[in-house]
N, C-alpha and C. Protein backbone atom coordinates (compact mmCIF):
# COMPACT_ATOMS: atom_id res chain seq x y z
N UNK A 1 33.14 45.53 47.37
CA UNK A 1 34.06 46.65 47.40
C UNK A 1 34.77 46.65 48.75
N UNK A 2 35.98 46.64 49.09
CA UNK A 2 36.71 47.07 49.90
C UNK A 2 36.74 47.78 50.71
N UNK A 3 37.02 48.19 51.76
CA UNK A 3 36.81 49.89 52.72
C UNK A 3 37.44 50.72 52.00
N UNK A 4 39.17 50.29 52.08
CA UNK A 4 40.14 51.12 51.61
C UNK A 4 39.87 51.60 50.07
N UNK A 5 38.88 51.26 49.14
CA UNK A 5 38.31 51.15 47.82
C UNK A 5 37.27 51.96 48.39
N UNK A 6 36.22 51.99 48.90
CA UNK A 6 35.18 52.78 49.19
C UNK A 6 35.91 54.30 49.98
N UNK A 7 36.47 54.61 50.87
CA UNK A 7 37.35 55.46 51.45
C UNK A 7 37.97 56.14 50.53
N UNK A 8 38.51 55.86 49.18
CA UNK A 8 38.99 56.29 48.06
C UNK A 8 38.15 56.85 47.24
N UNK A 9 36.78 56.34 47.00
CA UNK A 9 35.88 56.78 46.14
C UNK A 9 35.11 57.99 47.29
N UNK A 10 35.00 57.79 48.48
CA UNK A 10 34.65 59.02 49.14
C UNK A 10 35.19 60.26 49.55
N UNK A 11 36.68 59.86 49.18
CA UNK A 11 37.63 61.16 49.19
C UNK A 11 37.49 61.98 47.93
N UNK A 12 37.22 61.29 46.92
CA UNK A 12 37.57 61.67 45.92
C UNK A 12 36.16 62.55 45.30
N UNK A 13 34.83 62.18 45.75
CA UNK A 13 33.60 62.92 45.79
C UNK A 13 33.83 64.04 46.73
N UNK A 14 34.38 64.00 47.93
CA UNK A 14 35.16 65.22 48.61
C UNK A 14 35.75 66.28 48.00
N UNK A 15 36.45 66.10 47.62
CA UNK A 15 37.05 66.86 47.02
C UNK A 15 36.54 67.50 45.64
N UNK A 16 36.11 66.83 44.45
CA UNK A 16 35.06 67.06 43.73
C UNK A 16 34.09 68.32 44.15
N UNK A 17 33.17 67.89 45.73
CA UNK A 17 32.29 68.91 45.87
C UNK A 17 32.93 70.14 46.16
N UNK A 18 33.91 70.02 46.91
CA UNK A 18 35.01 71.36 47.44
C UNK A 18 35.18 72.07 46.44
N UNK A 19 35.64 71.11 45.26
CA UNK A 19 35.61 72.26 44.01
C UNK A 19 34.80 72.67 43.56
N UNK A 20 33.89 72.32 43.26
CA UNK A 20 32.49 73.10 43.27
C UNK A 20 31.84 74.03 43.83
N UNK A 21 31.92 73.62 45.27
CA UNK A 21 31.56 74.99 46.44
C UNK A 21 32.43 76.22 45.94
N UNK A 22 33.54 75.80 45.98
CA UNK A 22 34.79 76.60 46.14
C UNK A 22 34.61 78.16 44.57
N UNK A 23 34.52 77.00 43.64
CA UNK A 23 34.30 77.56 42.16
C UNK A 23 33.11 78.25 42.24
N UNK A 24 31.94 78.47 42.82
CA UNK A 24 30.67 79.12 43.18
C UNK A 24 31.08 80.39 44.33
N UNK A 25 31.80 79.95 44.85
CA UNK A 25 31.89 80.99 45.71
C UNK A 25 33.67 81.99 45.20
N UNK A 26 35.32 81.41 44.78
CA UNK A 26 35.76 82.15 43.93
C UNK A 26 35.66 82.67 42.64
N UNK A 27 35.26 81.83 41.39
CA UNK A 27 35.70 81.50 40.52
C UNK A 27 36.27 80.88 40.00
N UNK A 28 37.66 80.89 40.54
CA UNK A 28 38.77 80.49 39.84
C UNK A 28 39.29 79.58 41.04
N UNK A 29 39.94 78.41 41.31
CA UNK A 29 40.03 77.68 42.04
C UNK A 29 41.37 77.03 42.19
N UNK A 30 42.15 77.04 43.12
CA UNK A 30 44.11 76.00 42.85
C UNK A 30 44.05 75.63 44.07
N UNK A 31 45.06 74.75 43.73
CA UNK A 31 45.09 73.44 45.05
C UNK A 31 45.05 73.88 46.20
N UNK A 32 45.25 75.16 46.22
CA UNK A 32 45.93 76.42 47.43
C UNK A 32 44.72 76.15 48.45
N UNK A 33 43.77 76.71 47.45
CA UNK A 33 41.78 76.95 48.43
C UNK A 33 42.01 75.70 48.75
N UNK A 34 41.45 74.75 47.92
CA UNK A 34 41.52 73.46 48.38
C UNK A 34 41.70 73.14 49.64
N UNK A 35 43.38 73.22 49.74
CA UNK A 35 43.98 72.77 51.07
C UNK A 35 43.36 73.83 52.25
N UNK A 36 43.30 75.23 51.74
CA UNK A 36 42.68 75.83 53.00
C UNK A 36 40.99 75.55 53.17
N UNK A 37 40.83 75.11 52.65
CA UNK A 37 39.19 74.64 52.56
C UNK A 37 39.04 73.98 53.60
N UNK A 38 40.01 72.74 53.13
CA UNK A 38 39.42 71.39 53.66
C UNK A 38 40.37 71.36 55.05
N UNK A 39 41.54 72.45 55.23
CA UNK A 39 42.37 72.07 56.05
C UNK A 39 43.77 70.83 56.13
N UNK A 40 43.76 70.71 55.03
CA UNK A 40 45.05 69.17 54.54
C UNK A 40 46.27 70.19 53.98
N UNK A 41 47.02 69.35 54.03
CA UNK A 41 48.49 69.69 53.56
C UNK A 41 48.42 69.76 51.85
N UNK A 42 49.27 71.07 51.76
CA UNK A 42 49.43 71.02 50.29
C UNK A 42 49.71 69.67 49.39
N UNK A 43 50.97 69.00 49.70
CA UNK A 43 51.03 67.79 49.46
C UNK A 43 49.92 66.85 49.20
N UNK A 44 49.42 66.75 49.91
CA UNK A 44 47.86 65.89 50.03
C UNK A 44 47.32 66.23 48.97
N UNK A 45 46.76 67.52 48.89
CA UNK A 45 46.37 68.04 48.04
C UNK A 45 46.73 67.83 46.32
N UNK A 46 48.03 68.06 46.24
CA UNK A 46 48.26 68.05 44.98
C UNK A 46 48.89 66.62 44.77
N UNK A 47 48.37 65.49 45.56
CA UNK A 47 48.33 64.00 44.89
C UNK A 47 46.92 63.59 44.47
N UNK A 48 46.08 64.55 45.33
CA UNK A 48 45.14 64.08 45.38
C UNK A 48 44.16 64.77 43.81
N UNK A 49 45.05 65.74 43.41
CA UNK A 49 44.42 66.72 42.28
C UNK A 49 45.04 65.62 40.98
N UNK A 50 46.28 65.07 41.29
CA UNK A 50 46.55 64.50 40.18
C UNK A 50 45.99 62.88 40.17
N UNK A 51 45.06 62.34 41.05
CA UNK A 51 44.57 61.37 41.07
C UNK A 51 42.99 61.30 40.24
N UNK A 52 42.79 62.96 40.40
CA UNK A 52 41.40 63.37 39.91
C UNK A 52 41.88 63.97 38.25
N UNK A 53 43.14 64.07 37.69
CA UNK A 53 43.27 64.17 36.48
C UNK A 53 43.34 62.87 35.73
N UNK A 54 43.90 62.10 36.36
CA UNK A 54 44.03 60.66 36.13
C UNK A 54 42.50 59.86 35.58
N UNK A 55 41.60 60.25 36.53
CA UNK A 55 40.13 59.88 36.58
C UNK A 55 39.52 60.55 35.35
N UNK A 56 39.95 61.79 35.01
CA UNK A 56 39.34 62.72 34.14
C UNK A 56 38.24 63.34 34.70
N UNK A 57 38.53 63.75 35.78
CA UNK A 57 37.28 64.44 36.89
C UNK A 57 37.88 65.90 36.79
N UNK A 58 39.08 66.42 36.30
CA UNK A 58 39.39 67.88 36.59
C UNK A 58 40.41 67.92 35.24
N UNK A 59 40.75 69.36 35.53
CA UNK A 59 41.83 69.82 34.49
C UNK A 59 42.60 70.97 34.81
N UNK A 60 43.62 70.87 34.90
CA UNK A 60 44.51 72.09 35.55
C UNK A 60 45.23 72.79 34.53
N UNK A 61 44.19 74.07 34.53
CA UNK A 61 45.24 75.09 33.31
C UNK A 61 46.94 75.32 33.84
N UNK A 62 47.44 75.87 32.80
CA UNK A 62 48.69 76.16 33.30
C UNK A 62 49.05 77.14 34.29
N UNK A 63 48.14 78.19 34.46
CA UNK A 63 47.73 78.91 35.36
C UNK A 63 47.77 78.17 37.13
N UNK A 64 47.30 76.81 36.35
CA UNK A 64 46.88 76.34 37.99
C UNK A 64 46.03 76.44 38.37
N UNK A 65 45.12 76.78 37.41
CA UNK A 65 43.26 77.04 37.74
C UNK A 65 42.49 75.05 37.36
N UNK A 66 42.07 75.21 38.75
CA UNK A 66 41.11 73.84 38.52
C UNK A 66 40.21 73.88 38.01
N UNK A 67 39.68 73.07 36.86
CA UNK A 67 38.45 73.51 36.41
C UNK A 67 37.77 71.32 36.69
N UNK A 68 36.94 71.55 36.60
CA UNK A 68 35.69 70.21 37.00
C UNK A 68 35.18 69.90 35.46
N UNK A 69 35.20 68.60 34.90
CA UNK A 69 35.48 67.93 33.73
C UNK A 69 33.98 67.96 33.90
N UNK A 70 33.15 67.43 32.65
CA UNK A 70 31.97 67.16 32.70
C UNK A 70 31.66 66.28 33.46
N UNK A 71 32.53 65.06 34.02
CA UNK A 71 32.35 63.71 34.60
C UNK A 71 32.54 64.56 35.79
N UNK A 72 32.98 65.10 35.65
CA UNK A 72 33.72 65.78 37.36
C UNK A 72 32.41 66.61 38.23
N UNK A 73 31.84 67.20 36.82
CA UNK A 73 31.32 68.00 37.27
C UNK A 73 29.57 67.77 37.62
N UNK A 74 29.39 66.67 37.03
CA UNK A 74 28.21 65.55 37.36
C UNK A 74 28.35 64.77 38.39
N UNK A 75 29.48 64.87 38.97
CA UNK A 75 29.57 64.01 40.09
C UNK A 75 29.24 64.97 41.58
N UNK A 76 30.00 65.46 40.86
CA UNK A 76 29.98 66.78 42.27
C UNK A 76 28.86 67.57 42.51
N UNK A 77 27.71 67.72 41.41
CA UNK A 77 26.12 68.27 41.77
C UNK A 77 25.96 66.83 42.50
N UNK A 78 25.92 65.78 42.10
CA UNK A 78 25.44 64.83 42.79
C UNK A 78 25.35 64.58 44.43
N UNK A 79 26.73 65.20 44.05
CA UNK A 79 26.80 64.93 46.16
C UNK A 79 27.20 65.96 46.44
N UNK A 80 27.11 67.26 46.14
CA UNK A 80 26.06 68.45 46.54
C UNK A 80 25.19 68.02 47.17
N UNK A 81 24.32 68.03 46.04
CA UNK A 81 22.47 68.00 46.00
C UNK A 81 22.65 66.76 47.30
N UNK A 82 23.12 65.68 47.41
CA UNK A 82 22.81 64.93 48.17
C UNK A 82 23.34 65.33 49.48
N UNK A 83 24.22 66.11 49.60
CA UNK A 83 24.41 66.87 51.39
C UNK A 83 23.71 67.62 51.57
N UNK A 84 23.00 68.92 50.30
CA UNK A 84 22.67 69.61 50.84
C UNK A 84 20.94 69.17 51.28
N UNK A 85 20.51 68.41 50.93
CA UNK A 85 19.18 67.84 51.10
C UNK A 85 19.41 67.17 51.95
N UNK A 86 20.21 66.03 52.68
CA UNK A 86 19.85 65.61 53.36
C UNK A 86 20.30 66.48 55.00
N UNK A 87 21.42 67.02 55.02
CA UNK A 87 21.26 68.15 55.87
C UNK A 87 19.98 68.84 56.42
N UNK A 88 19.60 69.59 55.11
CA UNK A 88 18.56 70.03 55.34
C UNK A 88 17.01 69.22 56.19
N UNK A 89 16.77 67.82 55.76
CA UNK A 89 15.92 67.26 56.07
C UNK A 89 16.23 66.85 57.84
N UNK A 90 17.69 66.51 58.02
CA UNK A 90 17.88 66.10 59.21
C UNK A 90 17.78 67.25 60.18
N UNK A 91 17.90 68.62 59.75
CA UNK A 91 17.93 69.64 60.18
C UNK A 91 16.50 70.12 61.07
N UNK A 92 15.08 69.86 59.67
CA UNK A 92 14.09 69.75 59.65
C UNK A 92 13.50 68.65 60.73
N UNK A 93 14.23 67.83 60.41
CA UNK A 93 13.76 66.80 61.93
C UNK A 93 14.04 67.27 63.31
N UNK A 94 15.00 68.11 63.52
CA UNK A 94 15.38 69.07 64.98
C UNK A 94 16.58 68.21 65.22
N UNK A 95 17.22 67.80 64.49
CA UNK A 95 18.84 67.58 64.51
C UNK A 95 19.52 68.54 64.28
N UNK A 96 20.46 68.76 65.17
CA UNK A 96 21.30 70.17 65.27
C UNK A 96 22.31 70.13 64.00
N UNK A 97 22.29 71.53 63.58
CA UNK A 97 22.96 71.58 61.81
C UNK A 97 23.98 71.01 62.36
N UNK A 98 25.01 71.54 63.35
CA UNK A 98 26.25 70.83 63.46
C UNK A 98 26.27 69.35 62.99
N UNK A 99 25.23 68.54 63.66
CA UNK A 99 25.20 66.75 63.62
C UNK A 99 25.03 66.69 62.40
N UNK A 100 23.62 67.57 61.73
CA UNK A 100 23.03 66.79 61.00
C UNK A 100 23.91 66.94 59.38
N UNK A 101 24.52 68.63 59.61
CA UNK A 101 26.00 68.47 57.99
C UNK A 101 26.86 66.93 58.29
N UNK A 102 27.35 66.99 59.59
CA UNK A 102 28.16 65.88 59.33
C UNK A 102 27.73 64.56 59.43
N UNK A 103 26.49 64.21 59.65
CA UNK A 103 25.82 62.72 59.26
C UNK A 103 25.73 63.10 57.94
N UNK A 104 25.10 64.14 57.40
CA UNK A 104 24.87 64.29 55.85
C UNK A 104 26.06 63.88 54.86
N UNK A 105 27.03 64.06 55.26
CA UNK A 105 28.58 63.58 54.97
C UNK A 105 28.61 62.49 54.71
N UNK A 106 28.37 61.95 55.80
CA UNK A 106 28.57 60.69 55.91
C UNK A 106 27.44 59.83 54.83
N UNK A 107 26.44 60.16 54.94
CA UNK A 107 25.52 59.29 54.48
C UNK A 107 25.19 59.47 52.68
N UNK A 108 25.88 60.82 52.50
CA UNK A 108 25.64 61.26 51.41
C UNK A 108 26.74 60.23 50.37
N UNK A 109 28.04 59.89 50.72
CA UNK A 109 28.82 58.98 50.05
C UNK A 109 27.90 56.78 50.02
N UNK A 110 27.51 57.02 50.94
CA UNK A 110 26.83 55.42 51.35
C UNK A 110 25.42 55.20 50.72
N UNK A 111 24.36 56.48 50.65
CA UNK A 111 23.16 55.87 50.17
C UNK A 111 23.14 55.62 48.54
N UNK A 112 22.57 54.56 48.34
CA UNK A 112 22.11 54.45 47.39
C UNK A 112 21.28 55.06 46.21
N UNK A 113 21.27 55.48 44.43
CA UNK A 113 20.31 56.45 44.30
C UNK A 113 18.81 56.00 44.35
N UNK A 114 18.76 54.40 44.51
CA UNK A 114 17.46 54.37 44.03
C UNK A 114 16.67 55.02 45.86
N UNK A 115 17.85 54.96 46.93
CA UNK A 115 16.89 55.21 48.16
C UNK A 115 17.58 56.79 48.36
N UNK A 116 18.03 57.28 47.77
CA UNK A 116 18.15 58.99 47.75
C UNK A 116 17.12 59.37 46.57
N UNK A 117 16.54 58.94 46.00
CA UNK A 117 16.14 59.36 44.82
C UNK A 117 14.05 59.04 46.07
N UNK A 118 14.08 58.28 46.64
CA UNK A 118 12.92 58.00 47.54
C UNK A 118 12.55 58.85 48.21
N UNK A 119 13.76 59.34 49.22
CA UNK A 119 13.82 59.91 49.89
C UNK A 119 13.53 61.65 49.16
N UNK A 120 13.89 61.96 48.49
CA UNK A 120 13.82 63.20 47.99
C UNK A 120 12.83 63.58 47.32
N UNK A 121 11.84 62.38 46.79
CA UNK A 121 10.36 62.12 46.71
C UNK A 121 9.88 62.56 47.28
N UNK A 122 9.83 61.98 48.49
CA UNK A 122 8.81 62.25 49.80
C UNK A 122 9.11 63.49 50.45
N UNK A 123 10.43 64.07 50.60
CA UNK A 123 11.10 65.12 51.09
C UNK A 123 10.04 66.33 50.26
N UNK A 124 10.09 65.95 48.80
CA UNK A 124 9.43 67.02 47.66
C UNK A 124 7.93 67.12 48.15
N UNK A 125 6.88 66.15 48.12
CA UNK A 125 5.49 65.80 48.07
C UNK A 125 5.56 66.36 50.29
N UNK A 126 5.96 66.25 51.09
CA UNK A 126 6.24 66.71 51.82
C UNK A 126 5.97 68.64 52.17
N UNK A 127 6.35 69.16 51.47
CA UNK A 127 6.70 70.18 51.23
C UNK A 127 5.48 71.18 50.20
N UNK A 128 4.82 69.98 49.47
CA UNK A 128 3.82 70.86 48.46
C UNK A 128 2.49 70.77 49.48
């Protein structure tokens, strides 16, 4: 895989989770939040919404309400669950939330499931 190919597939889980957060915390969701979410230009935004209709990851009523496709919407618990756990764990190690959300970022697009799926093992059995 490529950078500029990997960089694409990590924007695009970006955005995914945004809508998700976003939809948990409004309801109802348009490119508008989005851009104030994440801080990007409307523009950006609404290439980037029609790159995720393209995919079949979203669906934009006529309203302009984003809604998260089943594919969309399996993707985006995914890397949820995978920021918000590993955050949490790096957190748990006495890494400052600041570092440890944005390594979680980072690492949450790169790991693998069979070694997120390990990790969240031990994270679990840990904990009981």
């Amino acid at each position: 895989m490529s950078y500029q190919q990997h960089k694409s597939e990590e924007s695009v889980e970006d955005y995914l989770e945004t809508i998700l957060i976003l939809n948990g915390k409004l309801g109802n969701v348009r490119s508008i939040d989005i851009a104030n979410e994440l801080n990007y230009s409307k523009p950006s935004v609404s290439v980037a919404m029609k790159n995720l209709r393209q995919k079949q990851y979203i669906t934009v009523s006529e309203d302009g309400y984003i809604r998260l496709t089943e594919a969309g919407l399996k993707l985006a618990k995914t890397v949820y669950e995978r920021h918000q756990l590993l955050s949490q764990w790096l957190i748990g190690l006495g890494v400052s939330p600041e570092t440890a959300i944005a390594d979680a970022c980072k690492m949450e697009h790169d790991i693998s499931a069979e070694s997120f799926a390990a990790i969240k093992k031990a994270i679990l059995q840990e904990q009981q």
